[in-house]
N, C-alpha and C. Protein backbone atom coordinates (compact mmCIF):
# COMPACT_ATOMS: atom_id res chain seq x y z
N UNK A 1 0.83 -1.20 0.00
CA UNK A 1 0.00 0.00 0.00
C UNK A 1 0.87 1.26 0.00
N UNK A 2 2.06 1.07 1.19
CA UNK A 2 2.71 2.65 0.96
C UNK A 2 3.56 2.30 -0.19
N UNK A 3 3.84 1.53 -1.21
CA UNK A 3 4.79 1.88 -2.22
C UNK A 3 3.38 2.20 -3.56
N UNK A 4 2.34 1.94 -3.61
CA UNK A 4 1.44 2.48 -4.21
C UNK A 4 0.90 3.53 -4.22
N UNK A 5 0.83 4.33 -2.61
CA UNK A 5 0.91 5.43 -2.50
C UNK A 5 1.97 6.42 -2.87
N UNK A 6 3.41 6.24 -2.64
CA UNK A 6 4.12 6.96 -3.60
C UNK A 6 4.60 7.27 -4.68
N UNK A 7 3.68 5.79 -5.54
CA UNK A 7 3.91 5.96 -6.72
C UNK A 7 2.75 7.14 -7.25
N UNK A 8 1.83 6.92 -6.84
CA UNK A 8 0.63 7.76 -7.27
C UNK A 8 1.45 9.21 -6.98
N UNK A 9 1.33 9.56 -5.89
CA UNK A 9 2.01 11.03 -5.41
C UNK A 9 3.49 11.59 -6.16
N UNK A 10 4.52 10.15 -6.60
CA UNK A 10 5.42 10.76 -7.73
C UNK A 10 4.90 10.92 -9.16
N UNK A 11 4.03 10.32 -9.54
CA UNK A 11 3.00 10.19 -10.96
C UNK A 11 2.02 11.77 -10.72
N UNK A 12 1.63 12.06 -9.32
CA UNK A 12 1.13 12.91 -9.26
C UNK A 12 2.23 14.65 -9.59
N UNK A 13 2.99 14.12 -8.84
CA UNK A 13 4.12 15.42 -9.12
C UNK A 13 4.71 15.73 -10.31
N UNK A 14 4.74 14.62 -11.16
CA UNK A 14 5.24 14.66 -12.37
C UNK A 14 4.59 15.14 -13.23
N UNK A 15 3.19 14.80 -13.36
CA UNK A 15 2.47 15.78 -14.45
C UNK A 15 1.91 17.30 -14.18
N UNK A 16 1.97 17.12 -12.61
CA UNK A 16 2.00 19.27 -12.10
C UNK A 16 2.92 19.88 -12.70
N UNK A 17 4.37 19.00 -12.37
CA UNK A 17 5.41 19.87 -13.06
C UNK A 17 5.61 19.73 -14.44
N UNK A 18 4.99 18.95 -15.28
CA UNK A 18 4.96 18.87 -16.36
C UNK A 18 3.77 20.22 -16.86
N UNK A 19 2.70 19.93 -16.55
CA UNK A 19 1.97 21.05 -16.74
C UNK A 19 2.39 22.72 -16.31
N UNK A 20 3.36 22.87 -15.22
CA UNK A 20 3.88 23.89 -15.12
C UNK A 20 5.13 24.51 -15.83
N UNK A 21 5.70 23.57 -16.21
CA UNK A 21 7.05 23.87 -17.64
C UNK A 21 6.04 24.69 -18.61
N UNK A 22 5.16 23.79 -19.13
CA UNK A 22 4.34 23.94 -20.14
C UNK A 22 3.60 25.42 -20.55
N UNK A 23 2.89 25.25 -19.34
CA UNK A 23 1.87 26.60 -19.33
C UNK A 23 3.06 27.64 -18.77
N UNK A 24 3.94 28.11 -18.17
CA UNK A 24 4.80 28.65 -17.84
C UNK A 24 5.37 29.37 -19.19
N UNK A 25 5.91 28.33 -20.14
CA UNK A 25 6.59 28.91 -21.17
C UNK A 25 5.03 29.52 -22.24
N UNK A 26 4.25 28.26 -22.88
CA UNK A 26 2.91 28.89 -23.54
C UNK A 26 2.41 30.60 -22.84
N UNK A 27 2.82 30.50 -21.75
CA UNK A 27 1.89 32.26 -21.10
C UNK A 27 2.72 33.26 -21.52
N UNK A 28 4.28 32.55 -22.32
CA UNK A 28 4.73 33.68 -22.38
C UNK A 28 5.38 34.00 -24.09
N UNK A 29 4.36 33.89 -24.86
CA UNK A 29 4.51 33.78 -26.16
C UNK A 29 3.46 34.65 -26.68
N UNK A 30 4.43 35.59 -27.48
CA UNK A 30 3.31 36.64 -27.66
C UNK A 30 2.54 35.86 -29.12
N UNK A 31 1.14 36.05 -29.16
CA UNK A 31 0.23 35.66 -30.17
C UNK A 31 0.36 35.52 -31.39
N UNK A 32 0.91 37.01 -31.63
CA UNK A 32 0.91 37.28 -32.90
C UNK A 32 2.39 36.62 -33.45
N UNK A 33 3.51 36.38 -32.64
CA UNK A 33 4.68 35.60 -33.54
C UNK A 33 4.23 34.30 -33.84
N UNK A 34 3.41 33.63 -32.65
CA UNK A 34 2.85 32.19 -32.79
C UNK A 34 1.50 32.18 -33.72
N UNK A 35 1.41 33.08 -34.21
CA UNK A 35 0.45 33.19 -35.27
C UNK A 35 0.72 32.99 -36.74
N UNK A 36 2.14 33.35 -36.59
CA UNK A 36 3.12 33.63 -38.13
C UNK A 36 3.51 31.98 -38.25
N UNK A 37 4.14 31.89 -37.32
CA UNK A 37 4.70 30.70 -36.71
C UNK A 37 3.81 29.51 -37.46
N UNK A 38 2.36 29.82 -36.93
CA UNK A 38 1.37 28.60 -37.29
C UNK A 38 1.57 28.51 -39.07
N UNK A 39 1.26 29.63 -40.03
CA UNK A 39 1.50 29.90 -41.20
C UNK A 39 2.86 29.66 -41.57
N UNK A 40 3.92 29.05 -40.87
CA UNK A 40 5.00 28.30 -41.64
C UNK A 40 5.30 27.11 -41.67
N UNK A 41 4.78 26.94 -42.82
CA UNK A 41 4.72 25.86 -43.44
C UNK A 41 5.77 24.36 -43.63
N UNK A 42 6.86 25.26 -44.16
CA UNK A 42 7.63 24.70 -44.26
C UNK A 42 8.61 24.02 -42.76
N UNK A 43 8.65 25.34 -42.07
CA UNK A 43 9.36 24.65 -40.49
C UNK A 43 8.52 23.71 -39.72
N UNK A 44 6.85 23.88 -39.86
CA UNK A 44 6.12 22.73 -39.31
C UNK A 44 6.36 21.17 -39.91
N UNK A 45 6.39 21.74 -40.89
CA UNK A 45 5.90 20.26 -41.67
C UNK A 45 7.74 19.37 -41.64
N UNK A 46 8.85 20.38 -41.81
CA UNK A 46 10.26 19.63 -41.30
C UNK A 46 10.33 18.87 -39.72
N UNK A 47 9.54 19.82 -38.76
CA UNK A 47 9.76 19.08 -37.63
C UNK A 47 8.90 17.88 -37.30
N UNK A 48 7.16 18.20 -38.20
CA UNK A 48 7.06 16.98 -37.68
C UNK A 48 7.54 16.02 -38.59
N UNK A 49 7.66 16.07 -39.76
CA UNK A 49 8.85 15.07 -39.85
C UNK A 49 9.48 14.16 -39.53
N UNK A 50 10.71 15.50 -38.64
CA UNK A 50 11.72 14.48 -38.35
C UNK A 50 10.73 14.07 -36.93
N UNK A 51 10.08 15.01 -36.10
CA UNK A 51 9.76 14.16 -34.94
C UNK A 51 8.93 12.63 -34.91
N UNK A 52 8.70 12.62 -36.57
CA UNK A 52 7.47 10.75 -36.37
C UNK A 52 7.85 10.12 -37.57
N UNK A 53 8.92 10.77 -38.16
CA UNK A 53 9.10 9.46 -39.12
C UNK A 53 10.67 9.66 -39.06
N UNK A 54 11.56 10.69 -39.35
CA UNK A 54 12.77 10.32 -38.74
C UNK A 54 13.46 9.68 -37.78
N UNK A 55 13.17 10.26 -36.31
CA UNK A 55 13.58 9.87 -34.87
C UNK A 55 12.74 8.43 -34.54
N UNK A 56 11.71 8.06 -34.77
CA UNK A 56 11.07 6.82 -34.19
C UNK A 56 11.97 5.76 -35.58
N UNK A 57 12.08 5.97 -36.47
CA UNK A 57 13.29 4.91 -37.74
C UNK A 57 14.50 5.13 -36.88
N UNK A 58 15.14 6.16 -36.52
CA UNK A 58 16.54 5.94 -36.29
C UNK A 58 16.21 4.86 -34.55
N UNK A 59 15.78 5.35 -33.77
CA UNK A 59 15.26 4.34 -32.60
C UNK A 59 14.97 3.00 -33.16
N UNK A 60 14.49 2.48 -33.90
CA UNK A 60 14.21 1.43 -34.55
C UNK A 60 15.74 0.87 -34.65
N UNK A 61 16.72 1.56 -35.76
CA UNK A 61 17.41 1.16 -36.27
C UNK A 61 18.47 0.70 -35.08
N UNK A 62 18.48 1.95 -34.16
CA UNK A 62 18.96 1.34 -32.65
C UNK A 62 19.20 -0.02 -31.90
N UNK A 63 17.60 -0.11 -31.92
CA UNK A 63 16.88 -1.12 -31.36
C UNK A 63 17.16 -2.74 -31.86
N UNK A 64 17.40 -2.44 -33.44
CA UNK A 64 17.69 -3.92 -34.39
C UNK A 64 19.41 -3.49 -33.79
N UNK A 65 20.01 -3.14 -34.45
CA UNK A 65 21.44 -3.05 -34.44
C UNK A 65 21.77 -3.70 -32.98
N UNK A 66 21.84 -3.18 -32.02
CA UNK A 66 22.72 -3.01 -31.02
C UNK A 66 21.53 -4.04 -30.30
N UNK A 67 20.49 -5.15 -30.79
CA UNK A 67 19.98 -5.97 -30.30
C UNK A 67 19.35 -6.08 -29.31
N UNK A 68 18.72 -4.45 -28.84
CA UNK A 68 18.02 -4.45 -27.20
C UNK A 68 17.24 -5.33 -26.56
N UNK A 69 17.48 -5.74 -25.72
CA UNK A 69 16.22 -6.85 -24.98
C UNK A 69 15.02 -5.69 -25.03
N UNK A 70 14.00 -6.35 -24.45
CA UNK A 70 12.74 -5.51 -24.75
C UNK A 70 12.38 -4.53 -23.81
N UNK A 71 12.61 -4.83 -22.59
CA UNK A 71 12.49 -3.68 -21.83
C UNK A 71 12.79 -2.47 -21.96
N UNK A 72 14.30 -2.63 -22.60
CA UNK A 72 15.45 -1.23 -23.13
C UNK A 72 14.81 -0.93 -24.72
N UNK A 73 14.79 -1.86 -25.27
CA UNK A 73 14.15 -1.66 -26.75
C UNK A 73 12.75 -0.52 -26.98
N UNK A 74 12.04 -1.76 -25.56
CA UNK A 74 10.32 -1.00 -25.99
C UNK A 74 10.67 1.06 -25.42
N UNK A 75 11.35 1.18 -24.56
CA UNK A 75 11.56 2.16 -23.85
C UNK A 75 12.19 3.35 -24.68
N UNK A 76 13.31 2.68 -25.49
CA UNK A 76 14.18 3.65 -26.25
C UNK A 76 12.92 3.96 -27.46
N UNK A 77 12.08 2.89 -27.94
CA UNK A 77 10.65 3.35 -29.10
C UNK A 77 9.97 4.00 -28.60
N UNK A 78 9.17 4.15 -27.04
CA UNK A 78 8.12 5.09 -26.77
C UNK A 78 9.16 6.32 -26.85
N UNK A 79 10.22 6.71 -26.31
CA UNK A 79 11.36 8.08 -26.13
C UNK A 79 11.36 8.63 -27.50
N UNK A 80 11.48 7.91 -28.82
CA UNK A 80 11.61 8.15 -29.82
C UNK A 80 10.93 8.52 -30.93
N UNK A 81 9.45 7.76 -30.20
CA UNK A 81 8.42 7.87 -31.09
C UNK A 81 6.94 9.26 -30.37
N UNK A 82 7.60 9.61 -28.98
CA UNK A 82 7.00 10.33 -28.35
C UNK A 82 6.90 11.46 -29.01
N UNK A 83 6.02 12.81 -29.05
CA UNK A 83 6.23 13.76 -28.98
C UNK A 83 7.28 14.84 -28.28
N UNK A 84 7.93 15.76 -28.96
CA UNK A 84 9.38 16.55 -28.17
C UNK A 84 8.42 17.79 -28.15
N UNK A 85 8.61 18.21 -26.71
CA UNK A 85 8.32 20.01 -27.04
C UNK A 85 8.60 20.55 -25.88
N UNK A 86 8.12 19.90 -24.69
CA UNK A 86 8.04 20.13 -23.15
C UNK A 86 9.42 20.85 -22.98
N UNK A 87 10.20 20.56 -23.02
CA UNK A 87 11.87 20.42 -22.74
C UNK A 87 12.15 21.59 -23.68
N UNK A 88 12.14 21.11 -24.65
CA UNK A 88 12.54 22.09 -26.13
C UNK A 88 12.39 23.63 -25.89
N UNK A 89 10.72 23.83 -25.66
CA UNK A 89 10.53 24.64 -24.75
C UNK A 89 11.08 25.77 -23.79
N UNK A 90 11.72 24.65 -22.83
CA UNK A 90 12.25 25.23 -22.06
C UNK A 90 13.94 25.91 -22.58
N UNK A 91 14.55 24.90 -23.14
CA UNK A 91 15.45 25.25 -23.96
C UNK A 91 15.97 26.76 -24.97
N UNK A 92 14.62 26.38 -25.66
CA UNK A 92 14.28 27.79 -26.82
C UNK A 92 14.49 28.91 -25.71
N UNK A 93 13.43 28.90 -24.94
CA UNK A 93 13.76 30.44 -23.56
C UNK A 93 14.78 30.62 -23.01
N UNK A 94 15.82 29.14 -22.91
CA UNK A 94 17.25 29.34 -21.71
C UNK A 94 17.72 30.52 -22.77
N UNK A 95 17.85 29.66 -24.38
CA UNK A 95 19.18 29.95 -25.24
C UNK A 95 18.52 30.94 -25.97
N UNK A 96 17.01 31.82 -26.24
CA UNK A 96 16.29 32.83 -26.70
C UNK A 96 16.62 32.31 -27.74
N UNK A 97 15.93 31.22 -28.28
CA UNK A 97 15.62 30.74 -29.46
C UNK A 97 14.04 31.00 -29.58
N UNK A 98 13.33 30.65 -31.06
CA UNK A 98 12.38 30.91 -31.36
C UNK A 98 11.41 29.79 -30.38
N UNK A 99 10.64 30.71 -29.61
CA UNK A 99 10.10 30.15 -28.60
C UNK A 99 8.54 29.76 -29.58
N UNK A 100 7.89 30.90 -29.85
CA UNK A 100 6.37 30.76 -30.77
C UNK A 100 6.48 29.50 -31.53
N UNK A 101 7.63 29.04 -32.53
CA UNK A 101 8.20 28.13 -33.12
C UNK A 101 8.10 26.73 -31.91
N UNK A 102 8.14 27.04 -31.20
CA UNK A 102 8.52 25.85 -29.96
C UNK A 102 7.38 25.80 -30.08
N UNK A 103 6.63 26.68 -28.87
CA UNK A 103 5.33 26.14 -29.04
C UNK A 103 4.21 25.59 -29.82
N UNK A 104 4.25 26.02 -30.94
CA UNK A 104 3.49 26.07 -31.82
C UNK A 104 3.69 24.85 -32.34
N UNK A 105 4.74 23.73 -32.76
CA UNK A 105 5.24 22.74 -32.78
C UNK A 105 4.89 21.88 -31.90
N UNK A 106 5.36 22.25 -30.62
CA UNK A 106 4.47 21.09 -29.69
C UNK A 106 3.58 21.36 -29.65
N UNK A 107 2.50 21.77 -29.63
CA UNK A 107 0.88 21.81 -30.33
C UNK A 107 0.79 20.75 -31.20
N UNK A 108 1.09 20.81 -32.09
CA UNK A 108 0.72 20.03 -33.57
C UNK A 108 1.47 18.90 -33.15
N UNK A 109 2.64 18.71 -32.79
CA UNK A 109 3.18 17.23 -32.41
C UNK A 109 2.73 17.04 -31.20
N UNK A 110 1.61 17.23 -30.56
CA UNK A 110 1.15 17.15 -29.38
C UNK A 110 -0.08 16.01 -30.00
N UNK A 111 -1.06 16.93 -30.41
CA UNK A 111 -2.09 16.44 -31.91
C UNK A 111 -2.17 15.39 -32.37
N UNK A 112 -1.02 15.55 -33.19
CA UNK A 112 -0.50 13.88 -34.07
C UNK A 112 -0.21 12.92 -33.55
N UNK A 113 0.54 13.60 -32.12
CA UNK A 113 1.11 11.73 -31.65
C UNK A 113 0.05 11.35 -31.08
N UNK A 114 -1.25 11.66 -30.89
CA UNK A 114 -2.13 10.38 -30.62
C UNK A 114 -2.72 9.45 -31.53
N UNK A 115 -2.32 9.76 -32.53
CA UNK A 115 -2.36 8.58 -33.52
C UNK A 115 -1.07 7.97 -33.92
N UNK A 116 0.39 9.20 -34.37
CA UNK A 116 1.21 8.76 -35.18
C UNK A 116 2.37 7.76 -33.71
N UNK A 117 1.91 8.41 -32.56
CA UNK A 117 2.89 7.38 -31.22
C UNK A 117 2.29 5.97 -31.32
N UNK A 118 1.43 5.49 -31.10
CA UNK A 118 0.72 4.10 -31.28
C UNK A 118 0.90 3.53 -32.65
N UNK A 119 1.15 4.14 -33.89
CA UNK A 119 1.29 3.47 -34.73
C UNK A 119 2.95 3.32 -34.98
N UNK A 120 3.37 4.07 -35.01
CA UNK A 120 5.06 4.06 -34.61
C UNK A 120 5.42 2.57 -34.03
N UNK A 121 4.85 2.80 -32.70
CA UNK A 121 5.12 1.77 -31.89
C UNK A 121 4.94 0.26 -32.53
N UNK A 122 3.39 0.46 -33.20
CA UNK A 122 3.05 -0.80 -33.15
C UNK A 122 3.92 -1.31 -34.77
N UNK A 123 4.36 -0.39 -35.19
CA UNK A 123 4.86 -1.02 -36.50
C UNK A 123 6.09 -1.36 -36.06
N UNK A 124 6.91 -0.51 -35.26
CA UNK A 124 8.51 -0.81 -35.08
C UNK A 124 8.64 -2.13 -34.36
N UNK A 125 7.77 -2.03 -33.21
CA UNK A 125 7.87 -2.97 -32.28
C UNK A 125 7.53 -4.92 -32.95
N UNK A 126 6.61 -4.31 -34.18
CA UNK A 126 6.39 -5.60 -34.73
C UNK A 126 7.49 -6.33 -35.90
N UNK A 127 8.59 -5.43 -35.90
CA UNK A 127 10.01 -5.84 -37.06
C UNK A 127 10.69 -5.58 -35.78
N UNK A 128 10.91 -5.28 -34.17
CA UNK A 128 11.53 -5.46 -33.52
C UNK A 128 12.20 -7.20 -32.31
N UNK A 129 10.22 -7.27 -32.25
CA UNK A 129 10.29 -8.24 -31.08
C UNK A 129 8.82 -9.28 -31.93
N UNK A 130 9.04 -10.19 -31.32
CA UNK A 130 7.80 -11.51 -31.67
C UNK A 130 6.97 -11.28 -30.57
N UNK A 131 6.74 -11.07 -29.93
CA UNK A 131 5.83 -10.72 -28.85
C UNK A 131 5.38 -9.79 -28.96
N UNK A 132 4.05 -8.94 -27.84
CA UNK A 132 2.83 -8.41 -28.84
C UNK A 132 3.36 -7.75 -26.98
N UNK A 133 4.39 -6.81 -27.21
CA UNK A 133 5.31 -6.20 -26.18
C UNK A 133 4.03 -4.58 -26.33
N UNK A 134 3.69 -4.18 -26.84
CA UNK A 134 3.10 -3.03 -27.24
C UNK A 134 1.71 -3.03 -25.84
N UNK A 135 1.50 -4.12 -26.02
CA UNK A 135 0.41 -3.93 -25.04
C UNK A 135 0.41 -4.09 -23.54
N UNK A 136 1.49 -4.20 -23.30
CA UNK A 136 2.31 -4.19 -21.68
C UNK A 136 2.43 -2.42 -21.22
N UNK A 137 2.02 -1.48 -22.43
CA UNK A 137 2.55 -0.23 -21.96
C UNK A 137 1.06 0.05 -21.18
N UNK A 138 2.00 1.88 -20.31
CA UNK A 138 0.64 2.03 -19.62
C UNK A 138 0.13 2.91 -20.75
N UNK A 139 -1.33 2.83 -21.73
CA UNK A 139 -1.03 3.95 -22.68
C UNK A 139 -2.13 4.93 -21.85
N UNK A 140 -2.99 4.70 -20.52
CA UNK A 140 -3.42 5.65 -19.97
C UNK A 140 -2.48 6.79 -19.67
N UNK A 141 -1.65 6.51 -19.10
CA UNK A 141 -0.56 7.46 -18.31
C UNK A 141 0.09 8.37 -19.53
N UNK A 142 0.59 7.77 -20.85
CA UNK A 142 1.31 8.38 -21.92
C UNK A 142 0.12 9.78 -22.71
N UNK A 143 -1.23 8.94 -22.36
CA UNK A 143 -2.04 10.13 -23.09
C UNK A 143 -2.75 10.75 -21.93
N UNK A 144 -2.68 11.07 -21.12
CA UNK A 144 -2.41 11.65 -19.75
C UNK A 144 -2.05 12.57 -19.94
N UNK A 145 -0.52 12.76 -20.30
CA UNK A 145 0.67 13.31 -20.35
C UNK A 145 0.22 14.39 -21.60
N UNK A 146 -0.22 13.45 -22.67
CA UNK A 146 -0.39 14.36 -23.58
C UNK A 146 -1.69 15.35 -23.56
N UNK A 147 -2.44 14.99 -22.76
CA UNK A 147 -3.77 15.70 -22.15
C UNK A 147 -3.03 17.12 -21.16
N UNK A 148 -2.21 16.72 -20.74
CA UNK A 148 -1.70 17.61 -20.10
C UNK A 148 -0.69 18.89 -20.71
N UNK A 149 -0.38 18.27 -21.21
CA UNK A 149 0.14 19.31 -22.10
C UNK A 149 -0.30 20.12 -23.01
N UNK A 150 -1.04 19.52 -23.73
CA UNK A 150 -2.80 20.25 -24.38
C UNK A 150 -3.20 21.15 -23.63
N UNK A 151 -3.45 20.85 -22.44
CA UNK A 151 -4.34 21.79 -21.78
C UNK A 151 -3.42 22.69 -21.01
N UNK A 152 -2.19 22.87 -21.19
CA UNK A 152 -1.50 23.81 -20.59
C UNK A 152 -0.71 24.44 -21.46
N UNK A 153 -0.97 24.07 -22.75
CA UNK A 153 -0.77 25.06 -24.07
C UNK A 153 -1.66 25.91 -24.09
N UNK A 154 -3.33 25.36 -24.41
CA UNK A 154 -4.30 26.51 -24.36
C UNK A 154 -4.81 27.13 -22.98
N UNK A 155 -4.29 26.75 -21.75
CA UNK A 155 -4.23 27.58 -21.00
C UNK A 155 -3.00 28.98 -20.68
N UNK A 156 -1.88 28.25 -21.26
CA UNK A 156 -1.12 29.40 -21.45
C UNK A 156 -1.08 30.43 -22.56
N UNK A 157 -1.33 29.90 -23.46
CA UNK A 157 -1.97 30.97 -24.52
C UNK A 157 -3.19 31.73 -24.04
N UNK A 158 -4.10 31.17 -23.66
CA UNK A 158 -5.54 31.90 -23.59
C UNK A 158 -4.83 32.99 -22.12
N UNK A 159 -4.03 32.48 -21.40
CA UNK A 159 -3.35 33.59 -20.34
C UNK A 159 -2.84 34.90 -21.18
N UNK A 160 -1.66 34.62 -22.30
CA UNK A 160 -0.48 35.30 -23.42
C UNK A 160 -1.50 36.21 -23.73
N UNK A 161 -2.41 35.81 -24.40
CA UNK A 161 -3.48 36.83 -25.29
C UNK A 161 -4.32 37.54 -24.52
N UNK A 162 -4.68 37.45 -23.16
CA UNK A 162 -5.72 38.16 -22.68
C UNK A 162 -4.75 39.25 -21.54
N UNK A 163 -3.39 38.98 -21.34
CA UNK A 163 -2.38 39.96 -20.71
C UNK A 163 -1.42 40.55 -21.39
N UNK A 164 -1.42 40.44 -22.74
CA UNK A 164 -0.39 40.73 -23.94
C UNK A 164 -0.46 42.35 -23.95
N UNK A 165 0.95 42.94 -23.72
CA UNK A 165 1.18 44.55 -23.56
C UNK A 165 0.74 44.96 -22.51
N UNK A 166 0.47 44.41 -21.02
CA UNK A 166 0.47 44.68 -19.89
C UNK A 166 1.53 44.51 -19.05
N UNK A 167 2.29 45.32 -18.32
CA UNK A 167 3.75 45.10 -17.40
C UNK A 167 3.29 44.23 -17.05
N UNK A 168 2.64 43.26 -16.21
CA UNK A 168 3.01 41.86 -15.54
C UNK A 168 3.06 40.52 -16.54
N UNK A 169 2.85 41.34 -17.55
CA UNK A 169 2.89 39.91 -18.68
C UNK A 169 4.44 39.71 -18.81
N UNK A 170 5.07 41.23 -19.03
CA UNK A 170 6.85 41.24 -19.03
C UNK A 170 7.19 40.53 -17.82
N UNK A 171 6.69 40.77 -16.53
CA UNK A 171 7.04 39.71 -15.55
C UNK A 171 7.06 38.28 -15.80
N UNK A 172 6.11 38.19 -16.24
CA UNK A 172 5.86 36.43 -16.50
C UNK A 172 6.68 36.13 -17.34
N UNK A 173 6.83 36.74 -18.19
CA UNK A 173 8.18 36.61 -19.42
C UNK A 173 9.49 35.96 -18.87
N UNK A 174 9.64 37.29 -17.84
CA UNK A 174 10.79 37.00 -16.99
C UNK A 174 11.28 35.87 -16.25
N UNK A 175 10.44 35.81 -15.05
CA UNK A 175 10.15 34.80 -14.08
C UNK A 175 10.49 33.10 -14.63
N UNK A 176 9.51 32.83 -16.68
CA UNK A 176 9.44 31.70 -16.97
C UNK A 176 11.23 31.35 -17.56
């Protein structure tokens, strides 16, 4: 019972602070760059890309090569075949890279991987392993995750746009 209880309460902490990376950086993206952002075409359509058909093949190719047992195998395919943005995110703001670009990206690869993560999986995993390893995952918890992040995109946006050109919005800027 108490190692069930702390799993819940670390499962619990993990997606607060996941949702707080999230909405943290989304509150602080002004509209109108992530507006332009949405209308490029070309940088969307490269990242998702590489994020669901590049990176989940090279994980694959990983996975055959270097012969992973399945535990390490199935693990390095969900990492690979996941959606990137959370982090990235945070990144784009350390190094004042194009943040609207960030976000706006994990949006749409937020989107897709609830179809293109499960099929990833289930194709790699089936030229990986003979066993039907795919259905051992938790996929409540993975689209959880991605629920969460959804909703702390359009909560940080719907924050960005309704405080945009007010001094405490420059705070929040700051602070994230």
């Amino acid at each position: 019972f108490h190692t069930c209880k702390m799993t819940w309460l670390a499962s619990l902490l993990g997606n607060v602070l996941l949702f707080c990376l999230v909405f943290g950086m989304s509150a602080t993206v002004d509209i109108r760059a992530m507006q332009a952002q949405a209308r490029n075409a070309k940088a969307l359509l490269t990242g998702v890309f590489c994020q669901f058909v590049v990176l989940p093949f090279l994980g694959f190719l990983v996975v055959r090569f270097m012969q992973l047992d399945e535990a390490l195998g199935l693990t390095l395919l969900v990492v690979t075949s996941s959606p990137g943005g959370s982090y990235s995110n945070w990144w784009c703001s350390m190094f004042n890279g194009d943040l609207a670009l960030s976000v706006t990206m994990t949006a749409i690869s937020t989107v897709l991987s609830m179809v293109a993560l499960p099929a990833n999986l289930l194709l790699y995993t089936k030229f990986s392993y003979h066993a039907d390893v795919v259905s051992n995952l938790a996929w409540d918890a993975l689209f959880t995750a991605l629920a969460i992040v959804m909703g702390a995109i359009i909560l940080g946006l719907t924050l960005s746009a309704k405080l945009h050109g007010k001094p405490y919005h420059r705070k929040l800027q700051y602070y994230a």
